[in-house]
Protein backbone atom coordinates (compact mmCIF):
# COMPACT_ATOMS: atom_id res chain seq x y z
CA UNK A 1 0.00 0.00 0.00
CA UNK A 2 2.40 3.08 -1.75
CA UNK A 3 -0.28 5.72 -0.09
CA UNK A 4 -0.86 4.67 3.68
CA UNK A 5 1.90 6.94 4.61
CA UNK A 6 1.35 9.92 2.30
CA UNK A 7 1.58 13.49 3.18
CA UNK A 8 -1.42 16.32 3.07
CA UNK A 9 1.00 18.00 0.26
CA UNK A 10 1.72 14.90 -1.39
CA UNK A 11 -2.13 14.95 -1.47
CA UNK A 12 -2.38 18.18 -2.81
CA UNK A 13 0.56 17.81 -5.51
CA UNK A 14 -1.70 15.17 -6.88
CA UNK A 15 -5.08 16.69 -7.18
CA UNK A 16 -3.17 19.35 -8.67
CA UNK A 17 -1.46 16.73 -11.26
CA UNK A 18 -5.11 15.75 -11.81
CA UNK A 19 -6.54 18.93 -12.57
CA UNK A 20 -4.22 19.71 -14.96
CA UNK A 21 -4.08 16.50 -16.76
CA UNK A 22 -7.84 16.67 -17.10
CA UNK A 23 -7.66 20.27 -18.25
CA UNK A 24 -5.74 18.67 -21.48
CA UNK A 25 -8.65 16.30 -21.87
CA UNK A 26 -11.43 18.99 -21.86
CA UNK A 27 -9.35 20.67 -24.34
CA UNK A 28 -9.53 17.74 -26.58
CA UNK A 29 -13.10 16.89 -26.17
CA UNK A 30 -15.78 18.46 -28.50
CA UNK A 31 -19.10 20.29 -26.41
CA UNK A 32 -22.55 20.40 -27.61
CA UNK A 33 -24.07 23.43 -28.57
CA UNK A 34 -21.68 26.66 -27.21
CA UNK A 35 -18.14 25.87 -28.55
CA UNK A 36 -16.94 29.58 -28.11
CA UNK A 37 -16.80 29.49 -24.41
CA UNK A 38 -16.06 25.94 -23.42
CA UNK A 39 -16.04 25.08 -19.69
CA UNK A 40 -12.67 24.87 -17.78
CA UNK A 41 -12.11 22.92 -14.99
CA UNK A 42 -10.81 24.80 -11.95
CA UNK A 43 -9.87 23.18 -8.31
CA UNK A 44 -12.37 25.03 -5.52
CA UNK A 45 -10.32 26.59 -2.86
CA UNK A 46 -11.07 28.79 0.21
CA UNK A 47 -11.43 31.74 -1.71
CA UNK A 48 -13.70 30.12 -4.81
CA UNK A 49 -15.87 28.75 -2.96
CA UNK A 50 -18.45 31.12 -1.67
CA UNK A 51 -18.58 32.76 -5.28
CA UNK A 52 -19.20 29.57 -6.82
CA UNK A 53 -21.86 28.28 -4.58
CA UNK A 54 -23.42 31.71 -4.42
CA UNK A 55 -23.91 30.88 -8.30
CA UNK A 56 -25.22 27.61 -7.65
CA UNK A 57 -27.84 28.99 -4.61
CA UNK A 58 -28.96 31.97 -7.10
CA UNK A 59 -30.26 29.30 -10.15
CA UNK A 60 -33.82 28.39 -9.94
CA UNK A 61 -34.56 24.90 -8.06
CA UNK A 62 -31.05 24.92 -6.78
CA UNK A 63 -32.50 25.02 -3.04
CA UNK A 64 -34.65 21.92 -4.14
CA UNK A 65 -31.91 20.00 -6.28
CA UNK A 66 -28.79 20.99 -4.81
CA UNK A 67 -25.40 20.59 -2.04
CA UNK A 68 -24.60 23.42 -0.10
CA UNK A 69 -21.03 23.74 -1.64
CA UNK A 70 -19.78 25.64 1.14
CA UNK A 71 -20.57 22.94 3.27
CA UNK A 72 -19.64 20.26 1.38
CA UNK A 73 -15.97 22.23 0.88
CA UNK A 74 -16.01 22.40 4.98
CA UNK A 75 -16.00 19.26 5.24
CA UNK A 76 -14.69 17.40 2.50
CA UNK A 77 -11.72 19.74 1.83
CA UNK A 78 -10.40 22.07 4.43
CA UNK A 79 -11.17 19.86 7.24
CA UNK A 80 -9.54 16.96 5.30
CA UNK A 81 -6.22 16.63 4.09
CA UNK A 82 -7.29 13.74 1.69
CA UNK A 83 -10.48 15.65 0.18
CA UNK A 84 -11.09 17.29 -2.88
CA UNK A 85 -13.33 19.39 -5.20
CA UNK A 86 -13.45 21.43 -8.94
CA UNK A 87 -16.28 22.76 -10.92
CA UNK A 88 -16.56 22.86 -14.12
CA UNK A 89 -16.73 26.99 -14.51
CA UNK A 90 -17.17 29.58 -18.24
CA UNK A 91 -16.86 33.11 -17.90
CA UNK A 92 -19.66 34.22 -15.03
CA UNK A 93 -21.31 30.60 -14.74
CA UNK A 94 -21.04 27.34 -12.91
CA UNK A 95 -21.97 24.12 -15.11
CA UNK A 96 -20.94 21.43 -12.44
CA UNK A 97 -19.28 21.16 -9.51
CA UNK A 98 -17.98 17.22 -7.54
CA UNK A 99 -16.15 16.55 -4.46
CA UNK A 100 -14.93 13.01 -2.83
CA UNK A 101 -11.62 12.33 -1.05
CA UNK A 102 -8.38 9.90 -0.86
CA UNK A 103 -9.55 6.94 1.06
CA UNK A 104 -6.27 5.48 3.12
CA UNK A 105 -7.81 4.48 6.50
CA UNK A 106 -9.60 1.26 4.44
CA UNK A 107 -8.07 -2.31 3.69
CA UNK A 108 -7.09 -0.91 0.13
CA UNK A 109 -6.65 3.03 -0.89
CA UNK A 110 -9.32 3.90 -2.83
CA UNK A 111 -10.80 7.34 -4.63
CA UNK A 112 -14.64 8.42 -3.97
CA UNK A 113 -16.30 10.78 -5.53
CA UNK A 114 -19.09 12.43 -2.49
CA UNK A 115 -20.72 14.69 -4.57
CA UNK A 116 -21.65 15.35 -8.19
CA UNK A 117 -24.37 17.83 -9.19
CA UNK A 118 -24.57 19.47 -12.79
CA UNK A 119 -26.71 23.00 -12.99
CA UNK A 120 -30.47 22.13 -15.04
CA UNK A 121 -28.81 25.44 -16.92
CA UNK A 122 -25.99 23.42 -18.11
CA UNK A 123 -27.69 21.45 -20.53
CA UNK A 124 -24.70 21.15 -22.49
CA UNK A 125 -22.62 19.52 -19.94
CA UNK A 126 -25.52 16.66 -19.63
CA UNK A 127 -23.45 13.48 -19.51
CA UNK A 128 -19.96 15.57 -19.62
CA UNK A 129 -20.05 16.53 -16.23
CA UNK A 130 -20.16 12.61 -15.15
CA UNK A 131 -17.32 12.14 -17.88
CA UNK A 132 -15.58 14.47 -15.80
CA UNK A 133 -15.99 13.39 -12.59
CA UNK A 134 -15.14 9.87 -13.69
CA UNK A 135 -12.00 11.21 -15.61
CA UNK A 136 -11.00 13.11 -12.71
CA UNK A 137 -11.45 10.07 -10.05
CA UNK A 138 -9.86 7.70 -12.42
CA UNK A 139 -6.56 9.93 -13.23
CA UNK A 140 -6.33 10.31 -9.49
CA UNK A 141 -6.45 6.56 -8.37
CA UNK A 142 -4.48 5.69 -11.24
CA UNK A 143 -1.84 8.40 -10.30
CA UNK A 144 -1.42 7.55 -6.47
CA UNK A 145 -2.03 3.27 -7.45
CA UNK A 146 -5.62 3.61 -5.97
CA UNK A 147 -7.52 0.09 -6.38
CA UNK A 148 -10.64 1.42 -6.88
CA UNK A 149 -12.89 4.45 -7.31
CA UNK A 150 -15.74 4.33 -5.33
CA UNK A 151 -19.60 6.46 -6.61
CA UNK A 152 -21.11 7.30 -3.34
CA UNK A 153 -24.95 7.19 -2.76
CA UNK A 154 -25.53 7.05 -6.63
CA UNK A 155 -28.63 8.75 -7.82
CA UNK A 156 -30.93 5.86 -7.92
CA UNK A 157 -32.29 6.81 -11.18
CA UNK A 158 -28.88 6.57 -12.78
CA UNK A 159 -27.14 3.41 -11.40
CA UNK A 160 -27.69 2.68 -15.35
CA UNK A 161 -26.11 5.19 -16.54
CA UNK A 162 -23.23 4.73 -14.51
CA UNK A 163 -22.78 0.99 -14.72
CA UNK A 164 -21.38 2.49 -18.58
CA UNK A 165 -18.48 3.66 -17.15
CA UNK A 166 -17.66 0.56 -15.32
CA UNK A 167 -18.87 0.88 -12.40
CA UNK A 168 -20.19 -2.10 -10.67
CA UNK A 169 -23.24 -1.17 -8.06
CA UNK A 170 -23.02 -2.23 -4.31
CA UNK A 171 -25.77 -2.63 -1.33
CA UNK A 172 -25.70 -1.91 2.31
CA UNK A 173 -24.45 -5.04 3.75
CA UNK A 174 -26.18 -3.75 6.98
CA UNK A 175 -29.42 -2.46 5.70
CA UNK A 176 -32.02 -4.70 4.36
CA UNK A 177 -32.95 -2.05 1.22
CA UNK A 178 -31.83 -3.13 -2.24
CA UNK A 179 -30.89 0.97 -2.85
CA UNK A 180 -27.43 0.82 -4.13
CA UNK A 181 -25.19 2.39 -1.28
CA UNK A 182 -22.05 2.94 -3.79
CA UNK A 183 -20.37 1.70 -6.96
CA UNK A 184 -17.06 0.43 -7.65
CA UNK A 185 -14.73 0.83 -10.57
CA UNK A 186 -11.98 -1.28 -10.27
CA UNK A 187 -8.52 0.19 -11.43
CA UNK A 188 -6.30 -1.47 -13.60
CA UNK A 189 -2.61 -1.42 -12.26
């Protein structure tokens, strides 16, 4: 296990690798619809992260559909030194926004992703912004020899969706509901 001994910035470095290597990908990949002002990825930090969930609070439904980001960056990120988050930004808008964390504590290091939500406004990132997320989670397990990436409390109406990308869906063990408690994606090493 290369990771049960790794530092916060050793942490960081790698997020940081990840961002940038899926920053090349975007580049590559063609969007629906606007191709003028393509989203970017960018990593949320302290100072991001009330304008960005400002953003997300001010579209319509978000109270109904949505994380409080601020919260979610509380607790996954700066009172973690294995957590992480990005959204998926264009000039003045959020289209997406995930968050998960570095899993050492477990029998095997693995990669979660928490939180995924994509804007209703962001039609053209529907499907992108879980090619993202699963781009991102994948880069970083593969980069720090992860063995899996876990999908944590998928949206039931998707398990489908996201058995496509390999994922493999898991129950409870200690509840007696069928919902699917996470998916796994095994990485290849």
């Amino acid at each position: 296990a290369r990771y049960n001994n790794v530092t916060p910035e050793e942490i960081a470095q790698s997020v940081i690798a990840t961002v940038e290597a899926v920053a090349q990908e975007l580049k590559r990949l063609e969007y629906p619809g606007d191709t003028n002002q393509p989203y970017q990825i960018e990593l949320v930090t302290g100072e991001s992260v009330h304008l960005l969930n400002a953003f997300v609070q001010s579209q319509p439904h978000a109270r109904r559909y949505g994380w409080d980001w601020g919260s979610l960056y509380r607790t996954h990120v700066r009172n973690s030194s294995s957590g992480w988050m990005y959204a998926l930004v264009k000039v003045g808008e959020v289209g997406s926004m995930c968050c998960g964390e570095i899993e050492l504590d477990l029998d095997e290091e693995i990669v979660t992703i928490e939180c995924l939500e994509r804007l209703p406004s962001a039609t053209e990132l529907r499907g992108l912004a879980t090619l993202v997320a699963d781009l991102f989670a994948t880069t970083l397990a593969e980069l720090i020899e992860a063995k899996a990436v876990w999908l944590i409390n998928p949206d039931p109406a998707l398990v489908d969706f996201y058995v496509g990308f390999g994922y493999t869906p898991h129950t409870d063990e200690e509840s007696a509901s069928d919902r699917v408690a996470y998916m796994r994606k095994e990485i290849a090493q």
